[in-house]
Protein backbone atom coordinates (compact mmCIF):
# COMPACT_ATOMS: atom_id res chain seq x y z
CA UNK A 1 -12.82 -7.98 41.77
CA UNK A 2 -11.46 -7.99 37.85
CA UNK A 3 -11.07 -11.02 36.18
CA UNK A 4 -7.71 -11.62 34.78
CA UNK A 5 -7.94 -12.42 31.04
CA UNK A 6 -4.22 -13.71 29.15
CA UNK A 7 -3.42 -13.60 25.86
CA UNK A 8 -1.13 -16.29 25.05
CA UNK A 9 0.75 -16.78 21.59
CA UNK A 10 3.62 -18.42 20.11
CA UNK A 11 4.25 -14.85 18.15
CA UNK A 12 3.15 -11.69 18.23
CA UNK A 13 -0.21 -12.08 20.26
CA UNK A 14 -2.20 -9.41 17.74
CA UNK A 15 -4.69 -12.34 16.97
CA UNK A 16 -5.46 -13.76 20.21
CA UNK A 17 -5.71 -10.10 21.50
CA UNK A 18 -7.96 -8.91 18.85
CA UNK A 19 -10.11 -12.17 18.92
CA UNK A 20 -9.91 -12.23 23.19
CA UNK A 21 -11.00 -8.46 23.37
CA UNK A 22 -13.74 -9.37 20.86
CA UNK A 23 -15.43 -11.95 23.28
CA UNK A 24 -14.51 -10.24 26.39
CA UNK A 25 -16.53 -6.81 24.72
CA UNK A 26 -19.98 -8.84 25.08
CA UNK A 27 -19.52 -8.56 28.98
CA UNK A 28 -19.97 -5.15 29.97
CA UNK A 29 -20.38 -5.85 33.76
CA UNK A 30 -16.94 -7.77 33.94
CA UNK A 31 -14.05 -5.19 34.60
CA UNK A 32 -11.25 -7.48 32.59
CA UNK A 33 -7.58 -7.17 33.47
CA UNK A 34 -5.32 -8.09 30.18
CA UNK A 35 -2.10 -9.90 30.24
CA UNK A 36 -0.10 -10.78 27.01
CA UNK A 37 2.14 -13.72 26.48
CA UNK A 38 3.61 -13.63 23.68
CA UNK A 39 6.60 -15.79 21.59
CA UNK A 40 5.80 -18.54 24.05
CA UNK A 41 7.39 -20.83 21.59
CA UNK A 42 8.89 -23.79 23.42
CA UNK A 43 7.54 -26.19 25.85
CA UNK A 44 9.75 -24.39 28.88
CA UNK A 45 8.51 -21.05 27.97
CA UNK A 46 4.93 -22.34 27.75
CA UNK A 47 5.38 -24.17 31.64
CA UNK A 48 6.94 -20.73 32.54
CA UNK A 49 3.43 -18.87 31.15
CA UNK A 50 1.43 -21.72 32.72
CA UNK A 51 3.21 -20.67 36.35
CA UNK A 52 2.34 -17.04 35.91
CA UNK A 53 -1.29 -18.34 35.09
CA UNK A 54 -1.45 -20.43 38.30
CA UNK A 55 -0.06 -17.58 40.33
CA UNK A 56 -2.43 -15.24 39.01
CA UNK A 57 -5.36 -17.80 40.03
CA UNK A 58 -4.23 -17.91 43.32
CA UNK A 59 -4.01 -14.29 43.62
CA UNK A 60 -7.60 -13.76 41.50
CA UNK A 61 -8.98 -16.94 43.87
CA UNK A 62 -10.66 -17.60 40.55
CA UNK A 63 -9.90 -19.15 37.38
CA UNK A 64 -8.30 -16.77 34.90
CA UNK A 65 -9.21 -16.81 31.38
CA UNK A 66 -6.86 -17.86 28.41
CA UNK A 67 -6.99 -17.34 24.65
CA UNK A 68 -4.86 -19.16 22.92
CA UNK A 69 -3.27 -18.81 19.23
CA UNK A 70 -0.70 -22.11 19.50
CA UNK A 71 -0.21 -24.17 16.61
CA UNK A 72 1.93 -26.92 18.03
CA UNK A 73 0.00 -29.69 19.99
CA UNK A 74 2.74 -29.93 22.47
CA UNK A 75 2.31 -26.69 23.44
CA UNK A 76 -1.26 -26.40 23.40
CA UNK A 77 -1.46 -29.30 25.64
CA UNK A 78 0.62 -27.28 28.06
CA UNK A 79 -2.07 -24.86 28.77
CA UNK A 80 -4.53 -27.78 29.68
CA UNK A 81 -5.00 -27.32 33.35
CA UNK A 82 -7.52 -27.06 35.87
CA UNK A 83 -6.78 -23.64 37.28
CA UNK A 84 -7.64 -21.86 34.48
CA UNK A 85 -10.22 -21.62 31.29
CA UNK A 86 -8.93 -21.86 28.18
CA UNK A 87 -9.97 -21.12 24.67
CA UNK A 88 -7.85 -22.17 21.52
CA UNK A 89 -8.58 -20.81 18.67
CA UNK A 90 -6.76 -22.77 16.10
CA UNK A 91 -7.96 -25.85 17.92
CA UNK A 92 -11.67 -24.90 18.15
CA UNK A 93 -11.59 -23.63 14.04
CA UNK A 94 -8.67 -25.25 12.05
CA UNK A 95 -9.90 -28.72 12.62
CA UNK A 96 -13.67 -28.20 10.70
CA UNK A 97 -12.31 -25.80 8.45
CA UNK A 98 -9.90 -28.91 7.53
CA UNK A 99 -12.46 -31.16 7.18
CA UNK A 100 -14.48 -28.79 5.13
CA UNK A 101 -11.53 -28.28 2.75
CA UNK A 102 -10.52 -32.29 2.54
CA UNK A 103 -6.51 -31.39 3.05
CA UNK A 104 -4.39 -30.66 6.48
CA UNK A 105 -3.18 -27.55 7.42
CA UNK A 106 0.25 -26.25 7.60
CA UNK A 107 0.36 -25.56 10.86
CA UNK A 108 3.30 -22.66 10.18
CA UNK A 109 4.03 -20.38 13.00
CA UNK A 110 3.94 -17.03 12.43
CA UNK A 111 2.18 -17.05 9.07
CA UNK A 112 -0.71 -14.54 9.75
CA UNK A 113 1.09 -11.34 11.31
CA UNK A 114 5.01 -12.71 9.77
CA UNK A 115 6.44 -11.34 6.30
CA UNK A 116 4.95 -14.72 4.62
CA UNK A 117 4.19 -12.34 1.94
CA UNK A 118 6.99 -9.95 1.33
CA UNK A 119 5.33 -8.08 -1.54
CA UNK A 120 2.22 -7.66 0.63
CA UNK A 121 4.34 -6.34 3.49
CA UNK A 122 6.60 -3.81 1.21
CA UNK A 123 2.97 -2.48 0.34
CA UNK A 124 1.91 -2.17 4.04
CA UNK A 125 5.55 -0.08 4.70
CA UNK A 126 5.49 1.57 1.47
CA UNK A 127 1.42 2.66 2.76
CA UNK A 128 2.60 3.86 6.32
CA UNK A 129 5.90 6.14 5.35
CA UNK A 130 3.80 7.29 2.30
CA UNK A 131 1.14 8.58 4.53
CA UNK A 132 3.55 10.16 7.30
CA UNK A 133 5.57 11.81 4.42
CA UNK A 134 1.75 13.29 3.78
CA UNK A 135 0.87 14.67 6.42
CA UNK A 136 -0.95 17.94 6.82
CA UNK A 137 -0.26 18.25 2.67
CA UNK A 138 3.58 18.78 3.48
CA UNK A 139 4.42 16.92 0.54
CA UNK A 140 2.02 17.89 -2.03
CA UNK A 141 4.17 17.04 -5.08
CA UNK A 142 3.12 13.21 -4.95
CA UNK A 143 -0.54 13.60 -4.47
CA UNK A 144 -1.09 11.92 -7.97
CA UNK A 145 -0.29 8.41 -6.14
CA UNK A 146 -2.81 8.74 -2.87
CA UNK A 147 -5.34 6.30 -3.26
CA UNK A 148 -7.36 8.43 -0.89
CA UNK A 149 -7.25 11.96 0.09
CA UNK A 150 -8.28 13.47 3.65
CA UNK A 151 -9.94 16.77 3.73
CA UNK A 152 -11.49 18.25 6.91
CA UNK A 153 -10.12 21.32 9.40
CA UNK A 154 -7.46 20.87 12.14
CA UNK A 155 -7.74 18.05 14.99
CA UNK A 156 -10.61 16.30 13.08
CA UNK A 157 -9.07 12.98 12.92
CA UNK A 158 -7.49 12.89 9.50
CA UNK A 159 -4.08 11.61 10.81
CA UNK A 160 -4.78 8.61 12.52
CA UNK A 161 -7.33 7.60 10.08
CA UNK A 162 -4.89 7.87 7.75
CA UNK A 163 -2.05 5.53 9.47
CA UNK A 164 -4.96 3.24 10.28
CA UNK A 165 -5.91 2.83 6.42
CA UNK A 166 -2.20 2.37 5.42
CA UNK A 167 -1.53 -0.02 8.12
CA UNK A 168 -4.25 -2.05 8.45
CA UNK A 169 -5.29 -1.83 4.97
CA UNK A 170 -2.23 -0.60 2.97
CA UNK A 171 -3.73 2.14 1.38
CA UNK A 172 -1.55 5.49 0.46
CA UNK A 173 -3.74 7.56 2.28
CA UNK A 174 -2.65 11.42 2.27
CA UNK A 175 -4.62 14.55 4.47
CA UNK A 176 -4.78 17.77 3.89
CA UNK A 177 -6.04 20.51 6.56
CA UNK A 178 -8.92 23.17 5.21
CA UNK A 179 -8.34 26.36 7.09
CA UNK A 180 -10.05 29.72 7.24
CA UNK A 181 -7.89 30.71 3.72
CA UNK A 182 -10.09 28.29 2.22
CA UNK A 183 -13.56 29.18 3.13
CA UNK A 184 -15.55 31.58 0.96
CA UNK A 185 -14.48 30.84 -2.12
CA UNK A 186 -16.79 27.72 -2.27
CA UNK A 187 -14.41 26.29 -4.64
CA UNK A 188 -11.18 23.59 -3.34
CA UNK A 189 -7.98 24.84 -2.48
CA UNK A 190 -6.14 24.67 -6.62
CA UNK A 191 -3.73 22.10 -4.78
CA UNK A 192 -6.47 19.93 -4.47
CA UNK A 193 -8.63 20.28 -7.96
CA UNK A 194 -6.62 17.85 -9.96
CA UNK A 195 -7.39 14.58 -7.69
CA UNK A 196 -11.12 15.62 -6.98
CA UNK A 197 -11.83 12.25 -7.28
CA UNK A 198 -9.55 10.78 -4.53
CA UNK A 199 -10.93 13.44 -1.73
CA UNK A 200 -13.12 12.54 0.98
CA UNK A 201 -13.79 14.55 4.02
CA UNK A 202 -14.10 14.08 7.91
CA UNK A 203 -16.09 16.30 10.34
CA UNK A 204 -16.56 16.57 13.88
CA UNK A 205 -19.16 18.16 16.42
CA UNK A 206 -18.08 21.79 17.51
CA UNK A 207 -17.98 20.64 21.27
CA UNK A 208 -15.66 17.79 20.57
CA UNK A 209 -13.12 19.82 18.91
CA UNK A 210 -13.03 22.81 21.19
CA UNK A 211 -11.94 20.19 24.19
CA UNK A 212 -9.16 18.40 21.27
CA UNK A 213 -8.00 22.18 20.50
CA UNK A 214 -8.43 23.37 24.02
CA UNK A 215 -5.20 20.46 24.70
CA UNK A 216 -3.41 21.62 22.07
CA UNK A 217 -3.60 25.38 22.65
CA UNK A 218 -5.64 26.34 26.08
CA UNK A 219 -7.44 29.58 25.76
CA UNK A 220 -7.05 30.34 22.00
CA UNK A 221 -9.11 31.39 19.49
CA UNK A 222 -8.08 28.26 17.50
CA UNK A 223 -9.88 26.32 19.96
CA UNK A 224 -12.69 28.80 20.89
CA UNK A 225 -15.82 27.42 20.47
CA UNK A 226 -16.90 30.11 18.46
CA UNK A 227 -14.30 29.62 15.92
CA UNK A 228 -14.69 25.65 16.23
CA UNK A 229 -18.18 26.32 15.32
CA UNK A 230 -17.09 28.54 12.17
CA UNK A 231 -14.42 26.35 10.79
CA UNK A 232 -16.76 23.01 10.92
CA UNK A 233 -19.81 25.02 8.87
CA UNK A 234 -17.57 26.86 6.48
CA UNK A 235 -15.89 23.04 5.72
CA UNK A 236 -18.89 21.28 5.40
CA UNK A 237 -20.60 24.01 3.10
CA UNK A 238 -17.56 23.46 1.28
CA UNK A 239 -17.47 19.85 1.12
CA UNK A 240 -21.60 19.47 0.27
CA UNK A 241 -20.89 22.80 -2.64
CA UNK A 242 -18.12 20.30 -4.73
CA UNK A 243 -19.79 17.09 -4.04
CA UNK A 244 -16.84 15.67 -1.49
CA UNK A 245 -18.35 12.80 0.96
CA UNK A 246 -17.86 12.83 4.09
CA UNK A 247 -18.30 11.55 7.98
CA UNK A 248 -18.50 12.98 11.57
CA UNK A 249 -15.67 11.09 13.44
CA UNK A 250 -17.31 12.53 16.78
CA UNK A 251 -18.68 9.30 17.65
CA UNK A 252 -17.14 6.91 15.45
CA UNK A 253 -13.65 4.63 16.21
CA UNK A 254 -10.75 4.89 14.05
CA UNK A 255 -11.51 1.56 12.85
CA UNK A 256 -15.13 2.28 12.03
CA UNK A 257 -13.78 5.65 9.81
CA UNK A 258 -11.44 3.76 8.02
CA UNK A 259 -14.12 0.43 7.05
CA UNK A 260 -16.42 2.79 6.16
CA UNK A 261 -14.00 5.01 3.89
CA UNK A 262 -13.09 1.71 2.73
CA UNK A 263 -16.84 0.71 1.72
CA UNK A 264 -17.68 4.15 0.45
CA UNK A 265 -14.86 4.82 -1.95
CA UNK A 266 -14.50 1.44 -3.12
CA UNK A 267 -11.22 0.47 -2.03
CA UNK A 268 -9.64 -3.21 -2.08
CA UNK A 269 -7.38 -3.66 0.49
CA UNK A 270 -4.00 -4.50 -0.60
CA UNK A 271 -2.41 -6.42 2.95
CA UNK A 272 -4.17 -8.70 5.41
């Protein structure tokens, strides 16, 4: 029987989530089910959250586990109760980090994944509709302001990797798609020779992106293995003839591309 983790916050729940699901990863042999509470914000909603936990326990007949993001002692004291474990975070790391530092904290709601910083988050929306708006090189006119440029053939995993860098990172990250026009020549497409600099590339096993294509178009020749096989080479040869890094995203997470794209080129992130 799964274990019934909750992820309780008195905003968003994107930190107790990502911390939770960081501890709950070391347990393989646990099969985890994930419920998120968040804007629990008052000491009614928090009973309210504290009933669904108890129900849940019943239901489980074991304890569930909580992680907990609360700031306010009333409310964390809410979530003290037998029936289930629970982990705060701000409770188990603000209090040493306070003594450390020799002043109190804040304690402001909101302040980590909130618009505390409204330059910071006009870069992190600036990032995002910059790199939708560059997509696929439809908008090739504003290349000069990409921090990073995408190269790599279709379905290779420049899109996502690209929202991921401007939303996570706020980085204008642009992509542009090499296709069979732009083999042979060993040289990059003239669009691209001006930001040489900013280009780095992404690859993928043949296999991989014959089953992607094979979604996308079923029985094609753009998703033929054969042709898979012939796009990836041609690209690379390309890549490796002008001196262009790049990575196989076959076996590596969208967050692993974009740290590593981060630690290769240099980049500062510009939001937290």
């Amino acid at each position: 029987m799964p274990r019934t983790a909750f992820f309780v916050s008195d905003r968003t729940g994107i930190t107790s989530e990502m911390l939770g699901h960081t501890l709950l990863t070391q347990f393989e042999d646990v099969n985890f089910r994930r419920i998120t509470l968040p804007f629990v914000d008052s000491v009614e909603k928090a009973r309210e959250a504290v009933e669904k936990i108890r129900q849940q326990a019943i239901t489980d007949q074991c304890r569930p586990i909580v992680f907990c993001t609360m700031i306010d002692d009333d409310l964390r004291s809410v979530f003290q109760i037998s029936e289930a474990f629970t982990m705060n975070f701000f409770e188990a790391f603000i209090g040493p980090l306070e003594q450390e530092l020799g002043r109190k904290s804040s304690h402001t709601v909101g302040k980590s994944h909130g618009i505390a910083n409204f330059e910071e988050y006009k870069n992190r929306i600036d990032a995002v509709n910059y790199s939708l708006s560059h997509d696929d090189g439809v908008m090739p006119r504003d290349l000069a302001e990409a921090d990073v440029i995408l190269i790599g053939v279709s379905r290779s995993g420049k899109t996502p990797t690209c929202l991921y860098l401007a939303l996570q990172f706020g980085i204008k990250a642009a992509n542009y798609p090499l296709t069979p026009e732009d083999f042979g020549q060993h040289t990059l497409p003239k669009l691209l020779l001006p930001y040489r600099n900013k280009l780095f590339g992404l690859t993928i096993d043949p296999e991989r992106l014959s089953q992607i294509r094979q979604e996308r178009k079923p029985g094609s020749k753009y998703s033929a293995i054969e042709n898979c096989q012939f796009e990836i080479e041609e690209a690379a040869a390309l890549m490796r003839h002008v001196g262009v890094p790049y990575l196989n995203t076959t076996t590596l997470s969208i967050e692993e591309l974009a740290t590593t794209i981060m630690h290769r080129t240099g980049m500062v992130r510009r939001v937290y």
